[in-house]
N, C-alpha and C. Protein backbone atom coordinates (compact mmCIF):
# COMPACT_ATOMS: atom_id res chain seq x y z
N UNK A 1 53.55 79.74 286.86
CA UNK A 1 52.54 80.52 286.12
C UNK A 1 53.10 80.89 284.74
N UNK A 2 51.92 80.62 283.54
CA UNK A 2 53.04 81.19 282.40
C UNK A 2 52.20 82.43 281.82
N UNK A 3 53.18 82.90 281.25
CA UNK A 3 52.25 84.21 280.26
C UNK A 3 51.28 83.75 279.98
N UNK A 4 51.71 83.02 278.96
CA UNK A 4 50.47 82.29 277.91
C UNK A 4 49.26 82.18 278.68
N UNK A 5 49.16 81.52 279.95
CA UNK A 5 47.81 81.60 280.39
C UNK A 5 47.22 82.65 280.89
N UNK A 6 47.86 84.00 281.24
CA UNK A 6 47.69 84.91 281.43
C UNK A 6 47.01 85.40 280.48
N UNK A 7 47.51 85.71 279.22
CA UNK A 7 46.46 86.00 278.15
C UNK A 7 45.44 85.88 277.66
N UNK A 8 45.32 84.14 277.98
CA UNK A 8 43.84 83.67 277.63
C UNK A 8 42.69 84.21 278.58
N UNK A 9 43.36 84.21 279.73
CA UNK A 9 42.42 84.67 280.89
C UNK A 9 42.09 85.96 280.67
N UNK A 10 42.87 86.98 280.57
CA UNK A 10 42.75 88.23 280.16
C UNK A 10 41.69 88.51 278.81
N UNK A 11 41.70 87.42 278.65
CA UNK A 11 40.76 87.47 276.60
C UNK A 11 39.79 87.44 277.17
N UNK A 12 39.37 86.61 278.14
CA UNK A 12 38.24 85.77 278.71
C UNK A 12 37.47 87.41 279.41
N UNK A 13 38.30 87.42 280.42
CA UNK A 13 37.85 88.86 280.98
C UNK A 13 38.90 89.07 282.04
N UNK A 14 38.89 90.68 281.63
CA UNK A 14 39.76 91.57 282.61
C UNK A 14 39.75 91.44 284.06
N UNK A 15 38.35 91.19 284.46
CA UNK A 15 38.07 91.22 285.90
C UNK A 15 38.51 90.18 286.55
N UNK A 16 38.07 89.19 285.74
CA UNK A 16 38.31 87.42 286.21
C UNK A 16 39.69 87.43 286.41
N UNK A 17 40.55 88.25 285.75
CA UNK A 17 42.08 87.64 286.24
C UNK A 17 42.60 88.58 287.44
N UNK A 18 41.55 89.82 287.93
CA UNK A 18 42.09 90.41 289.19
C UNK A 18 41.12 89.27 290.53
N UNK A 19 40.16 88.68 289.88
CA UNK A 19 39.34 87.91 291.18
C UNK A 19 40.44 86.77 291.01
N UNK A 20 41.06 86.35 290.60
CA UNK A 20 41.89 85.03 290.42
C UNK A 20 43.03 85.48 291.42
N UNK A 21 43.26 86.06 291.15
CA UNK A 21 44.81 87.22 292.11
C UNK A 21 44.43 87.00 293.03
């Protein structure tokens, strides 16, 4: 997993990266 994609996802939306979890 890298940061970097973490961020984009996070740009995208907050929620989407706790439903991804």
């Amino acid at each position: 997993m890298s940061e970097q994609f973490d961020v984009e996802r996070l740009e995208i939306s907050p929620l989407d990266e706790v439903d991804a979890l």
